[in-house]
Protein backbone atom coordinates (compact mmCIF):
# COMPACT_ATOMS: atom_id res chain seq x y z
CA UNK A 1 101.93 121.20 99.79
CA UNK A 2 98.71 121.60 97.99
CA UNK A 3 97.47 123.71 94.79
CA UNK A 4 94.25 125.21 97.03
CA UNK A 5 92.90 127.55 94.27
CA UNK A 6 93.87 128.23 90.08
CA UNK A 7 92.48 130.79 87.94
CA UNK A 8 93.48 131.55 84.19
CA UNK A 9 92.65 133.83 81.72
CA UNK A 10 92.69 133.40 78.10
CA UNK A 11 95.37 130.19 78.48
CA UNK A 12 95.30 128.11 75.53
CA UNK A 13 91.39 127.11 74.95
CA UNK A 14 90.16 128.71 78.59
CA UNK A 15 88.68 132.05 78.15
CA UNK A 16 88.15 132.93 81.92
CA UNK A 17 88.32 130.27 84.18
CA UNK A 18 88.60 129.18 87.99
CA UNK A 19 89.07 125.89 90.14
CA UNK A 20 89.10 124.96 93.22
CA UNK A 21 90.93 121.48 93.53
CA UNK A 22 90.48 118.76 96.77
CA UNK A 23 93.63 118.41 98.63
CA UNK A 24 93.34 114.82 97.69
CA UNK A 25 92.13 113.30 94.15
CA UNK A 26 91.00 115.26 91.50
CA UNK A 27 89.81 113.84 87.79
CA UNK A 28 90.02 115.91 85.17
CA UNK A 29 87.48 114.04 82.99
CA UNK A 30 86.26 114.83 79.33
CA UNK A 31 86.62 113.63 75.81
CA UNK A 32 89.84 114.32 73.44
CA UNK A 33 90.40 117.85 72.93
CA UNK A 34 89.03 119.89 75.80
CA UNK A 35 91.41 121.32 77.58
CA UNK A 36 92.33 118.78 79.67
CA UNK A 37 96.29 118.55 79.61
CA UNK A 38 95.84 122.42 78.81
CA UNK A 39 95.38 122.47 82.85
CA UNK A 40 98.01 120.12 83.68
CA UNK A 41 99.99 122.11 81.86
CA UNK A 42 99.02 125.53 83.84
CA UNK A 43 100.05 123.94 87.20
CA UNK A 44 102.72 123.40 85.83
CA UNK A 45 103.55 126.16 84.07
CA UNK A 46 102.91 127.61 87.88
CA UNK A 47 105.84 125.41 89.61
CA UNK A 48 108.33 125.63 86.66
CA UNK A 49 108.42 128.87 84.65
CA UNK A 50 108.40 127.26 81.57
CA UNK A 51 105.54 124.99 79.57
CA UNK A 52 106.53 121.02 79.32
CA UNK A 53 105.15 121.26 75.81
CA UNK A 54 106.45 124.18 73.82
CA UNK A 55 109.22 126.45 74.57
CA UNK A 56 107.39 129.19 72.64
CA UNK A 57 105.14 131.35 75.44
CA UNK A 58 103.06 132.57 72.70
CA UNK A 59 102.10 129.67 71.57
CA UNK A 60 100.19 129.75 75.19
CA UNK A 61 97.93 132.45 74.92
CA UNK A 62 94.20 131.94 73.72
CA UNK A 63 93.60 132.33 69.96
CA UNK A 64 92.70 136.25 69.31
CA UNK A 65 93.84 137.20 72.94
CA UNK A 66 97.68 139.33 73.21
CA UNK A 67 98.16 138.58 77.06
CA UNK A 68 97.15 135.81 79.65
CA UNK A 69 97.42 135.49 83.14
CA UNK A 70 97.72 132.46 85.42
CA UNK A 71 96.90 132.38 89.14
CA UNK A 72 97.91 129.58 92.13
CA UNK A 73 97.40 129.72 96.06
CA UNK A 74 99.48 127.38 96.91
CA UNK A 75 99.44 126.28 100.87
CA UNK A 76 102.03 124.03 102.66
CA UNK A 77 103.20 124.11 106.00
CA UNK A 78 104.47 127.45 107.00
CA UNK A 79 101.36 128.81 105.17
CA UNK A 80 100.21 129.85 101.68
CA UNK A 81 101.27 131.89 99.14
CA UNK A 82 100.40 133.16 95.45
CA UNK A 83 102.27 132.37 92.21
CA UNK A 84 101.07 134.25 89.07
CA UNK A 85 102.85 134.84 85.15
CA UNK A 86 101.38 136.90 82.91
CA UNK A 87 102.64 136.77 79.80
CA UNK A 88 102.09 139.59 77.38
CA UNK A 89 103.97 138.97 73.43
CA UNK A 90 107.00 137.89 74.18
CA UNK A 91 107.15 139.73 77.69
CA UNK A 92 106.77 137.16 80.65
CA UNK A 93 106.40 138.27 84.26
CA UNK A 94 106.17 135.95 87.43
CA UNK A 95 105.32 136.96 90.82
CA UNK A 96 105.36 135.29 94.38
CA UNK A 97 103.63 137.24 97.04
CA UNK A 98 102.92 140.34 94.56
CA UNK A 99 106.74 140.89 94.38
CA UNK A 100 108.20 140.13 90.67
CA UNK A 101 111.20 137.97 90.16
CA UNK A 102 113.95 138.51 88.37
CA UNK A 103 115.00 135.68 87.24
CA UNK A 104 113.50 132.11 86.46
CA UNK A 105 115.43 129.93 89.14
CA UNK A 106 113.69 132.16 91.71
CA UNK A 107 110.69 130.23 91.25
CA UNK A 108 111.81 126.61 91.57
CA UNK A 109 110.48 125.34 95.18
CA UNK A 110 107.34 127.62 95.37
CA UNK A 111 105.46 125.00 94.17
CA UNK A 112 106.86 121.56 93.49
CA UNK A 113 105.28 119.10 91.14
CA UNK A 114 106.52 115.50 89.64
CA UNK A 115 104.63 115.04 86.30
CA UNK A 116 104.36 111.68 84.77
CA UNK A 117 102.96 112.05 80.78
CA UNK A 118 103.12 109.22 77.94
CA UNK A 119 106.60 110.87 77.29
CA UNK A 120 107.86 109.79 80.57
CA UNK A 121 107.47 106.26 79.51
CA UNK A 122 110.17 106.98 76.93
CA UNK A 123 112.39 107.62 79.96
CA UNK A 124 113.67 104.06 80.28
CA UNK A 125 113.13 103.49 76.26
CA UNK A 126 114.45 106.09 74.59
CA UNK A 127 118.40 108.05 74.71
CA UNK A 128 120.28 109.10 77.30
CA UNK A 129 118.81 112.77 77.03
CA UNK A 130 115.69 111.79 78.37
CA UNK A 131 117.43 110.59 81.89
CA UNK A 132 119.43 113.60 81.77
CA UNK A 133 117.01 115.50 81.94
CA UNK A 134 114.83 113.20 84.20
CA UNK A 135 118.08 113.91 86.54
CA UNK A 136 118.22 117.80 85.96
CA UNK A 137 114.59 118.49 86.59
CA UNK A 138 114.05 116.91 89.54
CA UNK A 139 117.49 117.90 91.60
CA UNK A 140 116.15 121.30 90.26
CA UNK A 141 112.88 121.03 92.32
CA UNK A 142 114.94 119.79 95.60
CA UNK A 143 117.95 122.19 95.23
CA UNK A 144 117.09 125.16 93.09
CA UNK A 145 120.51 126.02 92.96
CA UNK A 146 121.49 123.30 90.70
CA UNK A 147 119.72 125.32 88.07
CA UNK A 148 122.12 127.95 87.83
CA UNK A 149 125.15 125.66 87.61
CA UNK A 150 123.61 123.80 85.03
CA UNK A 151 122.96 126.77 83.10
CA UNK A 152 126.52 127.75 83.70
CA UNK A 153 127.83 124.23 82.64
CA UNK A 154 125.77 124.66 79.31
CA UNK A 155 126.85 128.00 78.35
CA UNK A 156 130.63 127.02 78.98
CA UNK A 157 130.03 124.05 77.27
CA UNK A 158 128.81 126.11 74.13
CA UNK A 159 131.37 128.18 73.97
CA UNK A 160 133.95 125.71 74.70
CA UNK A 161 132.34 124.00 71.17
CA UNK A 162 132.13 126.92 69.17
CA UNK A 163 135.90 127.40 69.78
CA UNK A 164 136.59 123.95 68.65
CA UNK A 165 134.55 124.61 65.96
CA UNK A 166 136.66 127.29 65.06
CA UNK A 167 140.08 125.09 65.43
CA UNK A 168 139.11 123.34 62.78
CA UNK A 169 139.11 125.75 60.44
CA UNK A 170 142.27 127.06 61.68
CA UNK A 171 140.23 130.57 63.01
CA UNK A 172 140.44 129.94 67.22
CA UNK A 173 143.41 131.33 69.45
CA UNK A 174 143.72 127.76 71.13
CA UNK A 175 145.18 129.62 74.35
CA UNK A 176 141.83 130.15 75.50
CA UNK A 177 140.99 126.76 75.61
CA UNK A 178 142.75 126.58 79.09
CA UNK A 179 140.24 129.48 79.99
CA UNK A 180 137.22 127.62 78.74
CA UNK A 181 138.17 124.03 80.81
CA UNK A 182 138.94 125.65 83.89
CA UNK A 183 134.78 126.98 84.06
CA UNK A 184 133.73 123.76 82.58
CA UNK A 185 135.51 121.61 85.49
CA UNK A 186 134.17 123.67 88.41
CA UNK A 187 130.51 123.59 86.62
CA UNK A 188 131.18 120.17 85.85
CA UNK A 189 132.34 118.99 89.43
CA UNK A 190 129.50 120.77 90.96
CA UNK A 191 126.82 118.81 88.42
CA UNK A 192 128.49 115.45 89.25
CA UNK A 193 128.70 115.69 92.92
CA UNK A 194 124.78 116.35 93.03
CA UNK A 195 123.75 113.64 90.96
CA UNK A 196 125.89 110.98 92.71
CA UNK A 197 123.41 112.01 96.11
CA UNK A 198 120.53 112.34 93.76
CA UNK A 199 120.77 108.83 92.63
CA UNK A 200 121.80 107.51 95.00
CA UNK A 201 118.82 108.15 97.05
CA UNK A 202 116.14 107.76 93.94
CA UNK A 203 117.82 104.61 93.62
CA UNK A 204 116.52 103.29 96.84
CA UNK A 205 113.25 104.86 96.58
CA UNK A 206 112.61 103.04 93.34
CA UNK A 207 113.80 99.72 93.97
CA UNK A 208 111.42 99.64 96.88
CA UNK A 209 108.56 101.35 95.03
CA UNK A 210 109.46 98.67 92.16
CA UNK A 211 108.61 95.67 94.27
CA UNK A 212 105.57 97.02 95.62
CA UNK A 213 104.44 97.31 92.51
CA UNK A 214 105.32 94.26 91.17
CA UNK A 215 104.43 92.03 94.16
CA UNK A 216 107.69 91.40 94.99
CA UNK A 217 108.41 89.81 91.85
CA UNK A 218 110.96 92.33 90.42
CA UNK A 219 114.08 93.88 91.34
CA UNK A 220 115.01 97.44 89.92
CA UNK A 221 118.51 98.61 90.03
CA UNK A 222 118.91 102.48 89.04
CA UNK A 223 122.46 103.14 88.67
CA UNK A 224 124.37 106.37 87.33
CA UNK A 225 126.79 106.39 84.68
CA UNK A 226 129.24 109.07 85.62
CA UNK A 227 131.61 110.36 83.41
CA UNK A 228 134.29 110.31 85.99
CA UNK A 229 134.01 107.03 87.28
CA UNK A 230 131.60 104.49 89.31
CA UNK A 231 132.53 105.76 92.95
CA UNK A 232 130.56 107.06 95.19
CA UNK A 233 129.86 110.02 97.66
CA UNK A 234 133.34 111.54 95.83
CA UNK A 235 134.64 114.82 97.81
CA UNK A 236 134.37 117.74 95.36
CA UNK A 237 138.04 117.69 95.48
CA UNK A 238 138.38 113.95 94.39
CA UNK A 239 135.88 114.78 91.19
CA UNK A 240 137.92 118.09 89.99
CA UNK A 241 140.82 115.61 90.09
CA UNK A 242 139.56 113.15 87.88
CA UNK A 243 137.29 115.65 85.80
CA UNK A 244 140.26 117.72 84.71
CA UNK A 245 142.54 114.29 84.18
CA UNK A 246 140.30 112.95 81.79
CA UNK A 247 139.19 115.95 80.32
CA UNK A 248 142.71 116.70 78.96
CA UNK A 249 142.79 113.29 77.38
CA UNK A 250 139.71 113.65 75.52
CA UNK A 251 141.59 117.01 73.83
CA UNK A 252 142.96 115.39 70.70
CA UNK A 253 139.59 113.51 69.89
CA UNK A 254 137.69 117.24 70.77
CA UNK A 255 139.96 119.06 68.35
CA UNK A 256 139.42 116.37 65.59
CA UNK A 257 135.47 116.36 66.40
CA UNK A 258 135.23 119.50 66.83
CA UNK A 259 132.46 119.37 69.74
CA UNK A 260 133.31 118.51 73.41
CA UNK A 261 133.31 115.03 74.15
CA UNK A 262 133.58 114.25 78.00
CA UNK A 263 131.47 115.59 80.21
CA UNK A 264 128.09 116.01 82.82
CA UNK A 265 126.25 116.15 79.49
CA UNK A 266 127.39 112.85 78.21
CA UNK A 267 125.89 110.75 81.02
CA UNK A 268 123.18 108.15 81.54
CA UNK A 269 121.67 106.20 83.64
CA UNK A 270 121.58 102.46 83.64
CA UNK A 271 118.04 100.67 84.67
CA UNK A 272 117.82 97.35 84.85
CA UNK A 273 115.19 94.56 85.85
CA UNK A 274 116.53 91.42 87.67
CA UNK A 275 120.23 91.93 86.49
CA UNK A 276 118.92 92.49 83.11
CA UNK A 277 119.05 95.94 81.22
CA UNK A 278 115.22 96.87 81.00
CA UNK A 279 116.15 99.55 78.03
CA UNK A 280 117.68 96.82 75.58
CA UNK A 281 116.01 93.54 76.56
CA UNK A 282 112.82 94.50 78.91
CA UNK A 283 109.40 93.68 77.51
CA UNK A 284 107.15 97.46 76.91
CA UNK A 285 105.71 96.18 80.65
CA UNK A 286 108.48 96.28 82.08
CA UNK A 287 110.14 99.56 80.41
CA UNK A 288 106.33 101.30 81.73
CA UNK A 289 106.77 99.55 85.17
CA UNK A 290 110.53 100.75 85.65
CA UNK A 291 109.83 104.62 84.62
CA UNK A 292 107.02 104.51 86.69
CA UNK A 293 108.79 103.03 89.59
CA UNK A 294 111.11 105.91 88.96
CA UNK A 295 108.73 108.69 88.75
CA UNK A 296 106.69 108.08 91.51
CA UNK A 297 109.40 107.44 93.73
CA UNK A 298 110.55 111.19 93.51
CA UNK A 299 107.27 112.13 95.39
CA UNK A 300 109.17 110.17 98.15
CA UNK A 301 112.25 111.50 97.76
CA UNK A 302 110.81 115.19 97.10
CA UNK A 303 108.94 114.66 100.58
CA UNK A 304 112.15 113.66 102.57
CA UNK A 305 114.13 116.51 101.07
CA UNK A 306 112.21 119.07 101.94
CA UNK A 307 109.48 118.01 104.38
CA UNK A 308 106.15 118.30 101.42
CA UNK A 309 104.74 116.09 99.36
CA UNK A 310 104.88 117.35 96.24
CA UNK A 311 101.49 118.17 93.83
CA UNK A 312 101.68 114.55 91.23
CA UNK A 313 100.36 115.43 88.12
CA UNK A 314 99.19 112.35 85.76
CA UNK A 315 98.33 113.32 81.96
CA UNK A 316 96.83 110.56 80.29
CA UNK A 317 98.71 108.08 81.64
CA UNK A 318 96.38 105.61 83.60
CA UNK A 319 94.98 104.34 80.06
CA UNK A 320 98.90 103.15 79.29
CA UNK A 321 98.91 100.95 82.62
CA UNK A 322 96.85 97.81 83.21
CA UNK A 323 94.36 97.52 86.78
CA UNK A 324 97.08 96.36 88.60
CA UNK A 325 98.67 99.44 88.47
CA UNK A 326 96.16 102.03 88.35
CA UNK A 327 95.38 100.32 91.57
CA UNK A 328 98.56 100.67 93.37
CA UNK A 329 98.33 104.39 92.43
CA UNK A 330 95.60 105.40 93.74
CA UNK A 331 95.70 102.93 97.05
CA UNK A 332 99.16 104.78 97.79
CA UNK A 333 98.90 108.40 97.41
CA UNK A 334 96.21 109.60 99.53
CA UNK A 335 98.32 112.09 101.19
CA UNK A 336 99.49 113.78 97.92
CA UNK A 337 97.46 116.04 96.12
CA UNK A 338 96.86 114.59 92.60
CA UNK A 339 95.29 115.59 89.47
CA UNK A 340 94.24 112.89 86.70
CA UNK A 341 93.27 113.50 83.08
CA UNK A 342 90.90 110.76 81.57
CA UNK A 343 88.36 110.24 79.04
CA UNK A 344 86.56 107.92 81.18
CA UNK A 345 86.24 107.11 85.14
CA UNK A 346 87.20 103.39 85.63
CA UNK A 347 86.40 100.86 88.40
CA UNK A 348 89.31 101.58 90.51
CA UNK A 349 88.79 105.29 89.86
CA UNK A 350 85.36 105.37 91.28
CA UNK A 351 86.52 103.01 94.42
CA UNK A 352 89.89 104.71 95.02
CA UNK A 353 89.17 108.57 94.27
CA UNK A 354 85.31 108.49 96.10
CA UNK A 355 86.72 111.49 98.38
CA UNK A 356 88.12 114.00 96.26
CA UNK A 357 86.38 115.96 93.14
CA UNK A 358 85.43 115.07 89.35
CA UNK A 359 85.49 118.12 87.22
CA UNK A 360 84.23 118.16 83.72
CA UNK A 361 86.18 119.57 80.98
CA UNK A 362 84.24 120.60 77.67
CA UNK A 363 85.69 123.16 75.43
CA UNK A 364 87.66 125.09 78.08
CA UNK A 365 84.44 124.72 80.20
CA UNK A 366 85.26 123.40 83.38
CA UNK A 367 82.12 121.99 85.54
CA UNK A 368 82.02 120.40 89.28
CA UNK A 369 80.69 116.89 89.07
CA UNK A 370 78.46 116.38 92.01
């Protein structure tokens, strides 16, 4: 799968604009400021529905400009098609093929991307939402369905709270609780059983991209935390079993709470380096080496689910990682379609990346190098 040709209009600082990528490497280089990320984002934007970096669509649109439309041709192997949003106030259409879609999850598949940002670092680092939603996202991309049962999950879940919510203040008909944990078991079951695949596949993926990467040297576990238990490759019978056991004996500690406190959105992960955990004791190497690891190794895992590689996006990440890695980067993903942002070209840029194109980006200008 490969972004073949992308055209925006009046999209944060681009005016009018059009690009035609390589299938291979393609550097978006240009100081601080340009309009760089503002592209990354737009491919984005394109495979997703949503912006990584606002959940406000106006905050999209060009300064002085009331709509804004993006454009892909995306091809893969059964042929190509078009993606566009146009986005107009607070009014957001998206089309595939000319035909509108009704409704966000539609759109997951048409055009799959893995994006790895300075935030992703903070995916080893930081809380347990982060690997949630490292988790979410990309089952999303491989099984689009997931997104509706973990929309399902999160509106039970809120309801579920504001009923506790209300218990406390002695204003809830408790009855319905029974109502409320029946939806939030079959939502739940349904989240749990995907991630224990999900994982356990990444898991491999990364602990061989790990090693590559570290010359052998490290060993990277990826394990999930369920809320249910440590087993593995559960029937969806077995989880519903255990979900609805243990969410009854969270009840009292809910009701004196007041919020929901078992669950799919309680989970982590657990990463850890040569038996050690990488988010406690790991030096910042390691932590960058690990969420890398785990990043990349979903273009892997993206490509064996569903037969494509998927379009890796890298926002100003190859300044965070030393030669070493840039290197390994760019020697191993010369069948993916990849776009870079940098302020500069470096050595292993030049040597890795001589096939594919250097655009210039200079206040929403965007210029073929060469």
């Amino acid at each position: 799968m490969y972004l073949r040709e992308l055209k925006l209009k009046n999209f944060r600082n681009y005016k009018e604009q059009a690009l035609n990528p390589s299938r291979g490497f393609n550097l978006l280089l240009g100081n601080n400021a340009q309009g760089k990320t503002n592209l990354i984002e737009a491919i984005y934007l394109l495979s997703s529905g949503r912006s990584y970096r606002t959940p406000v669509d106006s905050e999209l649109l060009r300064w002085g400009a009331d709509t804004l439309y993006i454009k892909g041709a995306v091809v893969e192997e059964g042929g190509e098609k078009s993606i566009e949003i146009g986005i107009r106030g607070s009014n957001k259409r998206v089309k595939v093929n000319g035909v509108q879609l009704s409704k966000r999850g539609e759109l997951f598949g048409k055009l799959t991307t893995v994006i790895f940002s300075p935030d992703e670092l903070k995916l080893v680092k930081e809380g347990p939402n982060y690997r949630r939603k490292f988790m979410d996202q990309e089952i999303i991309q491989i099984k689009p369905a997931y997104y509706y049962v973990l929309t399902g999950y999160n509106k039970v879940l809120s309801q579920r709270n504001s009923l506790l919510k209300d218990s406390m203040k002695g204003r809830a008909n408790i009855d319905t609780l029974e109502v409320w944990d029946k939806q939030l078991t079959e939502y739940g079951v349904r989240l749990i059983y995907d991630r224990q695949r999900f994982i356990k596949r990444l898991s491999g993926f990364a602990k061989q991209m790990h090693s590559k990467i570290t010359n052998g040297q490290e060993d990277l576990e990826v394990t999930y935390q369920c809320c249910v238990g440590p087993k593995e490759e559960e029937s969806l019978s077995d989880i519903r079993s255990r979900f609805g056991k243990r969410l009854q004996s969270f009840r009292g500690r809910d009701f004196k709470t007041g919020v929901t406190n078992f669950g799919p959105h309680r989970e982590d992960l657990s990463v850890n380096v040569n038996g050690i955990d990488v988010r406690k004791y790991g030096s910042q190497g390691q932590q960058r080496t690990a969420a890398l690891s785990m990043k990349l190794s979903e273009i892997e895992l993206v490509k064996s689910e569903t037969g494509e590689y998927p379009v890796l996006l890298l926002d100003d990440v190859m300044s965070e990682l030393d030669l070493l890695r840039q290197e390994y980067i760019l020697g191993n993903l010369a069948r993916v379609q990849t776009f870079i942002t940098c302020t500069h070209l470096t050595g292993v840029m030049k040597k890795r990346c001589d096939k594919g194109k250097v655009f210039n980006v200079n206040s929403g200008i965007i210029t073929t190098e060469g």
